[in-house]
C-alpha atoms as a PDB file:
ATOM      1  CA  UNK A   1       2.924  -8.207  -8.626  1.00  0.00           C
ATOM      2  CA  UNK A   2       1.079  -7.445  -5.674  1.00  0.00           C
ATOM      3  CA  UNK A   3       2.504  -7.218  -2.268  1.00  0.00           C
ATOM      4  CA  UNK A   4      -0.082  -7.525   0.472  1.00  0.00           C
ATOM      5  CA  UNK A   5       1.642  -9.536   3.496  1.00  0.00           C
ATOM      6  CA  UNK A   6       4.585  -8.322   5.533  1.00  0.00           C
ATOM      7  CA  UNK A   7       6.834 -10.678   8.135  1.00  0.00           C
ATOM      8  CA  UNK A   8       8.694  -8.529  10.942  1.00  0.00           C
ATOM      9  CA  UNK A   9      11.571 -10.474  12.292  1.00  0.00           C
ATOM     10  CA  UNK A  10      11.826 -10.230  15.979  1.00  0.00           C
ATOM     11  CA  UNK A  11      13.571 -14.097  17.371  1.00  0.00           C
ATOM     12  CA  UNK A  12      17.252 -13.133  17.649  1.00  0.00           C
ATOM     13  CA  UNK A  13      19.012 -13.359  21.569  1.00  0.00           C
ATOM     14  CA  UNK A  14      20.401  -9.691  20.652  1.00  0.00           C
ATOM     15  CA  UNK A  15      17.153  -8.580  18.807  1.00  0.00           C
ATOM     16  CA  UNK A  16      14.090  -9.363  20.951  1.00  0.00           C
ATOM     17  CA  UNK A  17      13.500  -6.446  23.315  1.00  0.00           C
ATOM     18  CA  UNK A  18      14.513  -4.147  21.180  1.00  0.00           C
ATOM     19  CA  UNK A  19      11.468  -3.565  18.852  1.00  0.00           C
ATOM     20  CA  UNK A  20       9.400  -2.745  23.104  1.00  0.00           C
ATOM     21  CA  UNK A  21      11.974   0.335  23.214  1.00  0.00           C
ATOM     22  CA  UNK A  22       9.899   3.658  23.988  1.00  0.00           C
ATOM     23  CA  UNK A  23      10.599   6.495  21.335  1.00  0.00           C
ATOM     24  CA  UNK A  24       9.179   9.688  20.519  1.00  0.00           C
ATOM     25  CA  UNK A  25       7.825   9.875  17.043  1.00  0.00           C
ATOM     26  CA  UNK A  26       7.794  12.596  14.603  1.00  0.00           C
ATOM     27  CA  UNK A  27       4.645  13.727  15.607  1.00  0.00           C
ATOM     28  CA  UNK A  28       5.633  13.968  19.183  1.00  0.00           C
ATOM     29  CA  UNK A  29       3.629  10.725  20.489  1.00  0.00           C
ATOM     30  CA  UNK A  30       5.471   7.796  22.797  1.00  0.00           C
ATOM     31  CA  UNK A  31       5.406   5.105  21.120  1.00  0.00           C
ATOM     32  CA  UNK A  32       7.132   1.461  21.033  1.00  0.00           C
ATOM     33  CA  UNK A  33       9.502   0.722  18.492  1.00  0.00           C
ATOM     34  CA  UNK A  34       7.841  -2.148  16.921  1.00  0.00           C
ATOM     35  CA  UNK A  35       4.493   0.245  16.701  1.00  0.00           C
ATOM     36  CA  UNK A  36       6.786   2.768  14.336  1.00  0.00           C
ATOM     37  CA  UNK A  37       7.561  -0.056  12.554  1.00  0.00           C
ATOM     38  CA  UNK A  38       4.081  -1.562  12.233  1.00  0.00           C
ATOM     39  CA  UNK A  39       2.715   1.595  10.721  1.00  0.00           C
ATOM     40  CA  UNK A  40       5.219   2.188   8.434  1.00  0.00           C
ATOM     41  CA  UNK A  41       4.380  -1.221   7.119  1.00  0.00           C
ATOM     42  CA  UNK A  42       0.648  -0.633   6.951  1.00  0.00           C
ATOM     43  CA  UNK A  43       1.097   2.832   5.255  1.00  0.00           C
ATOM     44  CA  UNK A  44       2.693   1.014   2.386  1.00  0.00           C
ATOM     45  CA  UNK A  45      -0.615  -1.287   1.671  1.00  0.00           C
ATOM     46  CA  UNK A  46       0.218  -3.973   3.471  1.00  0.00           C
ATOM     47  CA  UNK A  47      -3.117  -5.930   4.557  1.00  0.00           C
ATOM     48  CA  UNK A  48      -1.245  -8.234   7.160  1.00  0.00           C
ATOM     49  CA  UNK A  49       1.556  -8.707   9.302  1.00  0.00           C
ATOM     50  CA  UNK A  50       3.404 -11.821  10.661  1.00  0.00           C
ATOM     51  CA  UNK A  51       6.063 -10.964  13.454  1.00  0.00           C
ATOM     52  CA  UNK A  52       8.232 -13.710  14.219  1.00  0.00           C
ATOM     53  CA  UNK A  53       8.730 -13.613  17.671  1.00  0.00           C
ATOM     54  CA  UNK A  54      10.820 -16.082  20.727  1.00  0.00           C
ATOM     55  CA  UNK A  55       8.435 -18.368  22.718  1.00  0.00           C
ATOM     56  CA  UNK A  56       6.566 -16.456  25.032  1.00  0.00           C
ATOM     57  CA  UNK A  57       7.464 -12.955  23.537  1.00  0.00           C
ATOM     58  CA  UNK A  58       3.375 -12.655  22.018  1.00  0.00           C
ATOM     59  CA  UNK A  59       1.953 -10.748  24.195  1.00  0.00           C
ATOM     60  CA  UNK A  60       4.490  -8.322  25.197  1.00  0.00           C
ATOM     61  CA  UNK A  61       4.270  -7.709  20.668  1.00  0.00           C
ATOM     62  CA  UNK A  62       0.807  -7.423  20.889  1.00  0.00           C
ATOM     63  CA  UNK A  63       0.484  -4.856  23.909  1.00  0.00           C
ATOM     64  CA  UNK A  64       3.685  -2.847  22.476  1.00  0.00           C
ATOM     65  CA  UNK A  65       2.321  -2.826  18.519  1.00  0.00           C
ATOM     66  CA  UNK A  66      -0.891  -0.466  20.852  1.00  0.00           C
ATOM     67  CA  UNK A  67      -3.989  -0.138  18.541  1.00  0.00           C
ATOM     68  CA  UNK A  68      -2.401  -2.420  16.146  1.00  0.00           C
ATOM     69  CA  UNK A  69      -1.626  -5.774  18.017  1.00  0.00           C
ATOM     70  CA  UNK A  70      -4.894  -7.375  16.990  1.00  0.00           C
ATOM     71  CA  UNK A  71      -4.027  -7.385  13.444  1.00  0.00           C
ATOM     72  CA  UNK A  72      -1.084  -9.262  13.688  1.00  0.00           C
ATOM     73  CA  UNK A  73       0.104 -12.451  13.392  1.00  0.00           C
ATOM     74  CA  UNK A  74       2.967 -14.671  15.103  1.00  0.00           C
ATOM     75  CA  UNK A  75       4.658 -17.237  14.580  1.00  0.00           C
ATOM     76  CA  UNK A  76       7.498 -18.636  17.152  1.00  0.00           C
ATOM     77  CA  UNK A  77      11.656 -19.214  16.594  1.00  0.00           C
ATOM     78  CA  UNK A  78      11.713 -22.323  19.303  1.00  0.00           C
ATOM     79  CA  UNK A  79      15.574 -22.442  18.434  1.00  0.00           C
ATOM     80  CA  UNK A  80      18.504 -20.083  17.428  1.00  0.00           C
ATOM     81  CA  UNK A  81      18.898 -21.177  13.706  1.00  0.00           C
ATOM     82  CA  UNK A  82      19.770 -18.219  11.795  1.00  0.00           C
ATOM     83  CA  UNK A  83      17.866 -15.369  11.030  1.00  0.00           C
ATOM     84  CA  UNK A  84      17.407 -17.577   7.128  1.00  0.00           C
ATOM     85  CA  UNK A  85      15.744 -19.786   9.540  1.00  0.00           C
ATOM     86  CA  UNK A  86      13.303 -17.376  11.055  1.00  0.00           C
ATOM     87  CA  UNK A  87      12.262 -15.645   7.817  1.00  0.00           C
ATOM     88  CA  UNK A  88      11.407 -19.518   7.259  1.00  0.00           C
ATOM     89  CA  UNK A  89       9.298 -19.950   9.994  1.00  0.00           C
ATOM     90  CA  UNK A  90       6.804 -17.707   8.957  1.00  0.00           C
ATOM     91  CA  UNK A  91       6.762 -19.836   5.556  1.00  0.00           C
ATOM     92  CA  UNK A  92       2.816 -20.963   5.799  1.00  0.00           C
ATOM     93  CA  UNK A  93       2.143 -17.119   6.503  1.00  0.00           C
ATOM     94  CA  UNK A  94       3.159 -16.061   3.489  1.00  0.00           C
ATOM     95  CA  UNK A  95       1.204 -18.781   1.475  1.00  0.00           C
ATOM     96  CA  UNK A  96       3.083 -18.507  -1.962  1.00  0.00           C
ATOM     97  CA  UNK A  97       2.722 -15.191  -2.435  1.00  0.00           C
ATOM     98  CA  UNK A  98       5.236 -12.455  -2.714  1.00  0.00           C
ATOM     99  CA  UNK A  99       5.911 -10.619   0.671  1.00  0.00           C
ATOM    100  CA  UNK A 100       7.764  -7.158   2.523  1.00  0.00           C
ATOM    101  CA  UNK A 101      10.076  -8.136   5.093  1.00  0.00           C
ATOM    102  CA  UNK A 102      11.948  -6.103   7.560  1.00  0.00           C
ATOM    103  CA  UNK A 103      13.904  -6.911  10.417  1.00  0.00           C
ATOM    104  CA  UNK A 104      12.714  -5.458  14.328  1.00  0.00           C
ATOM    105  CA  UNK A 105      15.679  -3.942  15.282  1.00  0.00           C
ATOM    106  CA  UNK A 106      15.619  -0.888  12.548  1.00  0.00           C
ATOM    107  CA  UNK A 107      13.766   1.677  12.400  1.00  0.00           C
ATOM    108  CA  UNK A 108      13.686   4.391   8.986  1.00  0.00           C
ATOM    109  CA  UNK A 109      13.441   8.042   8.024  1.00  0.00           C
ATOM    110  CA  UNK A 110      12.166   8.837   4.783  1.00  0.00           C
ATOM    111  CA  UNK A 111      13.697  11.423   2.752  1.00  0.00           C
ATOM    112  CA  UNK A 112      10.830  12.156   0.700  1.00  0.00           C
ATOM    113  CA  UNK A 113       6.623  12.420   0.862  1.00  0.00           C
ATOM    114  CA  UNK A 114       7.123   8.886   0.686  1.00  0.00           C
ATOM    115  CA  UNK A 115       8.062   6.379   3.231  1.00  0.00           C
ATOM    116  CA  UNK A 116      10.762   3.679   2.842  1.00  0.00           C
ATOM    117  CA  UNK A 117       8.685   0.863   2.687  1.00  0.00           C
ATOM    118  CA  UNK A 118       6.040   2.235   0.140  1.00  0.00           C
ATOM    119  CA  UNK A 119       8.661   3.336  -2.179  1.00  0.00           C
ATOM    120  CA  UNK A 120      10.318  -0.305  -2.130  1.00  0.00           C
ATOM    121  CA  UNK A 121       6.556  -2.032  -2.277  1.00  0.00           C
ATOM    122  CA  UNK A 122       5.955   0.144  -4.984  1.00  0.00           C
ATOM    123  CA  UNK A 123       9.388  -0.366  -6.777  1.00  0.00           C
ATOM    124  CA  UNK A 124       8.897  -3.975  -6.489  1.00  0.00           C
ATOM    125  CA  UNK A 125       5.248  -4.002  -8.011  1.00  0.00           C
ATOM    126  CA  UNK A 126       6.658  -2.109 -10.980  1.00  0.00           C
ATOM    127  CA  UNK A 127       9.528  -4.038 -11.909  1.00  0.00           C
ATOM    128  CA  UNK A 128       7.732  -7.633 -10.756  1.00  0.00           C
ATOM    129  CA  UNK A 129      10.297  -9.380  -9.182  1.00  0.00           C
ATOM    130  CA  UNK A 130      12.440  -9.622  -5.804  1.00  0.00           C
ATOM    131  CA  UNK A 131      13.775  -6.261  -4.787  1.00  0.00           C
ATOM    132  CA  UNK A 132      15.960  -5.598  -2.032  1.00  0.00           C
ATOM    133  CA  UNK A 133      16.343  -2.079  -0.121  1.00  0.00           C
ATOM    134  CA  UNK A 134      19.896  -1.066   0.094  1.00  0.00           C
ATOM    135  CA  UNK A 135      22.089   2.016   1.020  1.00  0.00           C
ATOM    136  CA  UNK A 136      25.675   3.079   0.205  1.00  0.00           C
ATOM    137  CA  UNK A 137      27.740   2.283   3.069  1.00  0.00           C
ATOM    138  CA  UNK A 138      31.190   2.742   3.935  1.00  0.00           C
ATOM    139  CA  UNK A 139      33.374   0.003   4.343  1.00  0.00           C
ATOM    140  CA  UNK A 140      34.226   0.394   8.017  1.00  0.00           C
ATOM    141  CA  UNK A 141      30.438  -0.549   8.390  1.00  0.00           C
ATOM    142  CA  UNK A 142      30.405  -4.016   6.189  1.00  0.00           C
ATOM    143  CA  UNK A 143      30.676  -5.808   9.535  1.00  0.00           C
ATOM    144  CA  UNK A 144      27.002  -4.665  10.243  1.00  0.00           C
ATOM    145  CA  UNK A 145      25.097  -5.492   7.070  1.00  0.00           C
ATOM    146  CA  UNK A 146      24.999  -8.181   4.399  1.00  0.00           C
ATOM    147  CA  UNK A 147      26.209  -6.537   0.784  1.00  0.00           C
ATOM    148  CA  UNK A 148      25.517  -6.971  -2.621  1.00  0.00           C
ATOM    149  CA  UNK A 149      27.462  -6.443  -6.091  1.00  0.00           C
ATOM    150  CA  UNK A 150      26.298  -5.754  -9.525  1.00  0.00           C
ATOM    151  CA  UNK A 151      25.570  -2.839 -12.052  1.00  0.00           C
ATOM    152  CA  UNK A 152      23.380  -0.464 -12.347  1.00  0.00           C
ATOM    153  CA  UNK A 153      20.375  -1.007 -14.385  1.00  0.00           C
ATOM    154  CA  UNK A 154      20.052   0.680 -17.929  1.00  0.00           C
ATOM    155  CA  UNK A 155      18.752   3.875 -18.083  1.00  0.00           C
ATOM    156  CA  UNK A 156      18.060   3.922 -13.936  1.00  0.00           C
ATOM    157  CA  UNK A 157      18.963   5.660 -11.651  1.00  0.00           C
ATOM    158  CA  UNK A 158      19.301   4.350  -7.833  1.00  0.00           C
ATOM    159  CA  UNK A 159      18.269   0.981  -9.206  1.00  0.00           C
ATOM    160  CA  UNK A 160      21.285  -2.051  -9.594  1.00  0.00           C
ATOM    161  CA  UNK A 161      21.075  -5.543 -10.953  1.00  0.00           C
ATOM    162  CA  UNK A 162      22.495  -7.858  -8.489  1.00  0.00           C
ATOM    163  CA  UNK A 163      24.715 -10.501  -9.331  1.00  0.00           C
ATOM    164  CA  UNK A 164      26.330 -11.072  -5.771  1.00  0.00           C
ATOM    165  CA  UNK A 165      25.073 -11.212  -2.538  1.00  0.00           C
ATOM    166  CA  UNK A 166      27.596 -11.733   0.253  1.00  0.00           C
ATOM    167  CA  UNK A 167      26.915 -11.517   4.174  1.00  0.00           C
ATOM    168  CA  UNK A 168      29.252  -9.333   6.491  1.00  0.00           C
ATOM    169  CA  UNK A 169      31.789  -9.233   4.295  1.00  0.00           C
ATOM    170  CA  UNK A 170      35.828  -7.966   4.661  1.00  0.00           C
ATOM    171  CA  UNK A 171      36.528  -5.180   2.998  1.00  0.00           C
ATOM    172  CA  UNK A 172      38.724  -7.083   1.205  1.00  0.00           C
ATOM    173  CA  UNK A 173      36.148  -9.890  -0.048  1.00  0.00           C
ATOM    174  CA  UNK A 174      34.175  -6.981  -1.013  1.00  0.00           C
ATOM    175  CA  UNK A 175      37.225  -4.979  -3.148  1.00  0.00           C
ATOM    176  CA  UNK A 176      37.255  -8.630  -5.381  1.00  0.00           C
ATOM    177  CA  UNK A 177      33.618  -9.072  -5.034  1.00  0.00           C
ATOM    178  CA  UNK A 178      31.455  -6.158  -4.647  1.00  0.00           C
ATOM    179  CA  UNK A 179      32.514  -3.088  -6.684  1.00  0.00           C
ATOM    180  CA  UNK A 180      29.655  -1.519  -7.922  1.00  0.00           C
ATOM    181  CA  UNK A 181      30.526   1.216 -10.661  1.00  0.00           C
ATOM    182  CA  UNK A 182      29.324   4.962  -9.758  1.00  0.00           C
ATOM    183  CA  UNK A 183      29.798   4.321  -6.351  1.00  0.00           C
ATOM    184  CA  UNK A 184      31.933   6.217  -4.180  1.00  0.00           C
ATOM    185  CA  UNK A 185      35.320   4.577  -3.452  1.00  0.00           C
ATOM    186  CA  UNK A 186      35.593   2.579  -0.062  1.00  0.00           C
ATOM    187  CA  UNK A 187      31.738   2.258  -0.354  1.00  0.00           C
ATOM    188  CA  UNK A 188      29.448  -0.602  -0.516  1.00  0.00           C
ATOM    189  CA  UNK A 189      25.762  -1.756  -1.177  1.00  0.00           C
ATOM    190  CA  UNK A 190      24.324  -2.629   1.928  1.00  0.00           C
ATOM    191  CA  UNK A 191      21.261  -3.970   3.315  1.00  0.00           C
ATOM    192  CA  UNK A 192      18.901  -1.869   4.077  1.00  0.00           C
ATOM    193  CA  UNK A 193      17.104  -4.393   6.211  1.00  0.00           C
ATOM    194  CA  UNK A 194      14.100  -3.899   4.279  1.00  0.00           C
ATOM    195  CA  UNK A 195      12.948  -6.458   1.022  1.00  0.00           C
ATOM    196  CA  UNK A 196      10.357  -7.388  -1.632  1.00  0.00           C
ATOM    197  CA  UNK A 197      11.152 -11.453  -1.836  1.00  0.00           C
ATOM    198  CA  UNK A 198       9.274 -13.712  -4.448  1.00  0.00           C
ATOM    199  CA  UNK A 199       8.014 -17.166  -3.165  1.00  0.00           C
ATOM    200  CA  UNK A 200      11.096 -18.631  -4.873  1.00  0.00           C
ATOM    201  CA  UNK A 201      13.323 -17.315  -0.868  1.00  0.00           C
ATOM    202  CA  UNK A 202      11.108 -19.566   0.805  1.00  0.00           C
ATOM    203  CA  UNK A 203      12.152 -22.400  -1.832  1.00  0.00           C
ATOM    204  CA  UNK A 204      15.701 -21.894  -1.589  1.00  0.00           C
ATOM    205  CA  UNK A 205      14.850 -21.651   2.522  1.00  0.00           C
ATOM    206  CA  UNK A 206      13.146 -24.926   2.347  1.00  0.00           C
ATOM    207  CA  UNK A 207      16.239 -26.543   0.882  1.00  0.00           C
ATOM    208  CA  UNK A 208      18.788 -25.196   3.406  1.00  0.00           C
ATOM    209  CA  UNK A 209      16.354 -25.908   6.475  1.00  0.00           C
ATOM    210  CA  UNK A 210      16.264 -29.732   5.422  1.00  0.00           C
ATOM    211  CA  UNK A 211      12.953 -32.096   5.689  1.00  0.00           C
ATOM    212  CA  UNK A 212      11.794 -31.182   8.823  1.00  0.00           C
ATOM    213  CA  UNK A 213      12.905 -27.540   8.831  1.00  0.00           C
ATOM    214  CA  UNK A 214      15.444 -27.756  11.648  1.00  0.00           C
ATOM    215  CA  UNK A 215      18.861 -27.136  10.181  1.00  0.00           C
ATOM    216  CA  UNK A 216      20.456 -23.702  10.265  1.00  0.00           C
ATOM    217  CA  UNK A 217      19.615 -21.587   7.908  1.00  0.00           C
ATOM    218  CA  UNK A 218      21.571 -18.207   5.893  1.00  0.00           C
ATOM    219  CA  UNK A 219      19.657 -15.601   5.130  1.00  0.00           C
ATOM    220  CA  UNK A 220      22.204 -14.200   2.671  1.00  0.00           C
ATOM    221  CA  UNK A 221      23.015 -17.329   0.968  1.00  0.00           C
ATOM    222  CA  UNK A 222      19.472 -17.926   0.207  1.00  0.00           C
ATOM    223  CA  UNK A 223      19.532 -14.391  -1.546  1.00  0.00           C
ATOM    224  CA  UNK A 224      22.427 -15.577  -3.541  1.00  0.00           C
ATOM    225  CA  UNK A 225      20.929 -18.412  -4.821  1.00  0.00           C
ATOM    226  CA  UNK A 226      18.077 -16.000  -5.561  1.00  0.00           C
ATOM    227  CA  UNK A 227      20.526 -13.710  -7.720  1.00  0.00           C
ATOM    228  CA  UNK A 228      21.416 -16.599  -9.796  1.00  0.00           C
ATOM    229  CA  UNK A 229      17.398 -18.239  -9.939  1.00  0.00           C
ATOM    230  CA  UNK A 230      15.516 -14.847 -11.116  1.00  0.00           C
ATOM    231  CA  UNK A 231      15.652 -11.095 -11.629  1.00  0.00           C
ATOM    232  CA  UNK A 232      16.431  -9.451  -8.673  1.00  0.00           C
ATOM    233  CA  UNK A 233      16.943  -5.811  -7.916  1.00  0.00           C
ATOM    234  CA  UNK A 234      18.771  -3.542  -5.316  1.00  0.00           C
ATOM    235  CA  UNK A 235      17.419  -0.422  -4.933  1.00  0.00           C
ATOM    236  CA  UNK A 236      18.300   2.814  -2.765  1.00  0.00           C
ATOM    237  CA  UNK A 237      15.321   4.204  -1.538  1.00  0.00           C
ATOM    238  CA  UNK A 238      15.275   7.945  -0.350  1.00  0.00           C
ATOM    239  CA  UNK A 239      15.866   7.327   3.365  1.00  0.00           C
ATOM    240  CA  UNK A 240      18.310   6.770   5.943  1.00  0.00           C
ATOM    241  CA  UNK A 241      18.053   3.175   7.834  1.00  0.00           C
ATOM    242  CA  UNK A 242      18.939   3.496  11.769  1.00  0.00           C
ATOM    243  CA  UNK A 243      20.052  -0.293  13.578  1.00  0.00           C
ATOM    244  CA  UNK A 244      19.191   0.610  17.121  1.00  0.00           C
ATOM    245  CA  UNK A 245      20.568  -2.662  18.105  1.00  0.00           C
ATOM    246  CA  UNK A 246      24.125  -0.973  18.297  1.00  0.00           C
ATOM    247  CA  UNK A 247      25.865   1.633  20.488  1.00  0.00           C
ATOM    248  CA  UNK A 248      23.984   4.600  20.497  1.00  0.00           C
ATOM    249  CA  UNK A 249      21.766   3.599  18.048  1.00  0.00           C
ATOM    250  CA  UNK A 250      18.718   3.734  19.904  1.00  0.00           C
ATOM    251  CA  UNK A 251      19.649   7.388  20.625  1.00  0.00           C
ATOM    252  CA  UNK A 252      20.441   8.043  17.217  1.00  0.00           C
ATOM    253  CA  UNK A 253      17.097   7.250  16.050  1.00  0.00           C
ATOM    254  CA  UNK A 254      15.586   8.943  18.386  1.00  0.00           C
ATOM    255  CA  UNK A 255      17.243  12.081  17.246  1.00  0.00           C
ATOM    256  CA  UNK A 256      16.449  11.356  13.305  1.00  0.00           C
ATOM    257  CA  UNK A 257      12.927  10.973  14.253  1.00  0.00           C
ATOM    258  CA  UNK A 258      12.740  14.047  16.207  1.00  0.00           C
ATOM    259  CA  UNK A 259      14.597  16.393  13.713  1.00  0.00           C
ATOM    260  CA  UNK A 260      12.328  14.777  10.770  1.00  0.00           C
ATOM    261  CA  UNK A 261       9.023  16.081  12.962  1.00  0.00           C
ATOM    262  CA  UNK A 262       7.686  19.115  13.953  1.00  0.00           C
ATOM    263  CA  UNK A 263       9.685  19.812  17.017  1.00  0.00           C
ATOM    264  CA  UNK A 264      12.286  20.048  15.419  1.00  0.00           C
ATOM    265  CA  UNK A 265      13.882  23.795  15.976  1.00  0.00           C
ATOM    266  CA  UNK A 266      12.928  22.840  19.911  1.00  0.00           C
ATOM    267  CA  UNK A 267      14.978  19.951  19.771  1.00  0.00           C
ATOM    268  CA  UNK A 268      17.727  21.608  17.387  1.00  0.00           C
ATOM    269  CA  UNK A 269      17.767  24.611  20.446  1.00  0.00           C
ATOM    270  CA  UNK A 270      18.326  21.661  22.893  1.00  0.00           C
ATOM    271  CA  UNK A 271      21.309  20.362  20.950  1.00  0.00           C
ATOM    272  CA  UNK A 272      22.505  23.319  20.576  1.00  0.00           C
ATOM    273  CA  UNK A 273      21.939  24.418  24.532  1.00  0.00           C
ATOM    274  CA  UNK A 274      23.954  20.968  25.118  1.00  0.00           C
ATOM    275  CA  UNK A 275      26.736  21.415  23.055  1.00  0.00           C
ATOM    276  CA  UNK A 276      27.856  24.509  24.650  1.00  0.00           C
ATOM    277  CA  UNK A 277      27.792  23.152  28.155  1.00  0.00           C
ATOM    278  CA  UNK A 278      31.412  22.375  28.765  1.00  0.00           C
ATOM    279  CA  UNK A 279      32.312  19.723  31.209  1.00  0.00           C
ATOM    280  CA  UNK A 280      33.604  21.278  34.486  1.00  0.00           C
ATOM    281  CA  UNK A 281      37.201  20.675  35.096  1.00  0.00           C
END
């Protein structure tokens, strides 16, 4: 299977200015959010990229994605219809092939030579069929993050055969539903917010967003009718995920990218300098 398109979802209320947040990279350059993203995507093989954007948000993408905004492609949410519904949108993009997609408001940290979303392209291409990037989570999190159940595959390790797919669940729909033997108790498959999706998603999109595609639209119940259609994989790539949509997040991954570069004993002696300051009293 080869995976050479990638949609970036970038519609929601919460979501859109998010990805146009400054950061400093690992290699000590400013750069927008959405840029970080975009060249993790192209590092992975990716040949094109599809950012689904609100009305009117195109050319603030394009001027914030820097050398890159030429190469990519939008498509527009007019209406707030789910985020099932946006993947949807950039249907025609994606042309019946398979396809990488990855949500705007996260940004990733790889814990090995390679990054996040070459392992998962590269996981997906090897097992040929619909993998999904997810990370052990504890339950006081589930709130975040859509969560899947299942097994671990034979004779793998890292990589789990799902069989349920549930979106923000309790912790106690995911104690009945979600237990995943090996893991940790009180923890969880989560979303990663990063996936390898067969044409088959857009299918089971189609269906949900009605005739003329204007219906809401779930995400994660699309991806349960997916577990129960085909193969499809969870895997737990060697990385840590960072949502900068939520409190401190943005400052968060910030810090992960810094300490992941090769400033990082200057900004380790800044932490450090910080954490001895003691408020005045």
């Amino acid at each position: 299977m080869e995976i050479k398109r990638a949609i970036i979802t970038a519609a929601g209320a919460t979501q859109r200015t998010l990805p146009l947040q400054a950061l400093v990279d690992r290699d000590g350059q400013t750069k927008a959010a959405l840029r970080i993203l975009v060249e993790e995507v192209f590092s992975s093989g990716i040949e094109e990229i599809c950012v689904v954007v609100s009305p009117g948000d195109q050319a603030a993408y394009a001027a914030a994605a820097g050398p890159f905004g030429s190469r990519l492609r939008f498509v527009e949410q007019g209406e707030p219809l789910g985020y099932g519904h946006a993947v949807f949108r950039a249907r025609d993009f994606t042309s019946g092939e398979p396809f990488l997609l990855l949500v705007g408001d996260h940004l990733y940290v790889s814990g090995s030579q390679k990054r996040s979303a070459q392992q998962l392209v590269e996981m997906a291409a090897a097992e040929n069929c619909a993998v999904s990037a997810v990370q052990a989570t504890y339950e006081s999190k589930l709130p975040y993050y859509g969560a899947v159940g299942g097994h671990l595959a034979a004779g793998r390790k890292g990589l789990y055969e799902v069989s349920e797919v549930l979106e923000k669940p309790t912790p106690t729909e995911a104690e009945q539903r979600l237990i995943v033997p090996g893991l940790r108790a009180g923890h969880y498959l989560c979303f990663f917010g990063m996936h390898v999706l067969t044409p088959a998603v857009m299918e089971l999109l189609a269906e949900e967003a009605g005739p003329n595609g204007t219906r809401a639209t779930s995400f994660s119940k699309a991806m349960a009718g997916l577990a129960r259609r085909e193969r499809y994989l969870a895997f737990e790539v060697q990385a840590r995920r960072y949502d900068i949509g939520v409190k401190y997040g943005l400052l968060t991954a910030q810090l992960a990218l810094a300490l992941d570069g090769g400033d990082r004993d200057e900004v380790l002696a800044g932490l450090v300098e910080l954490l001895a300051r003691r408020p005045s009293t």
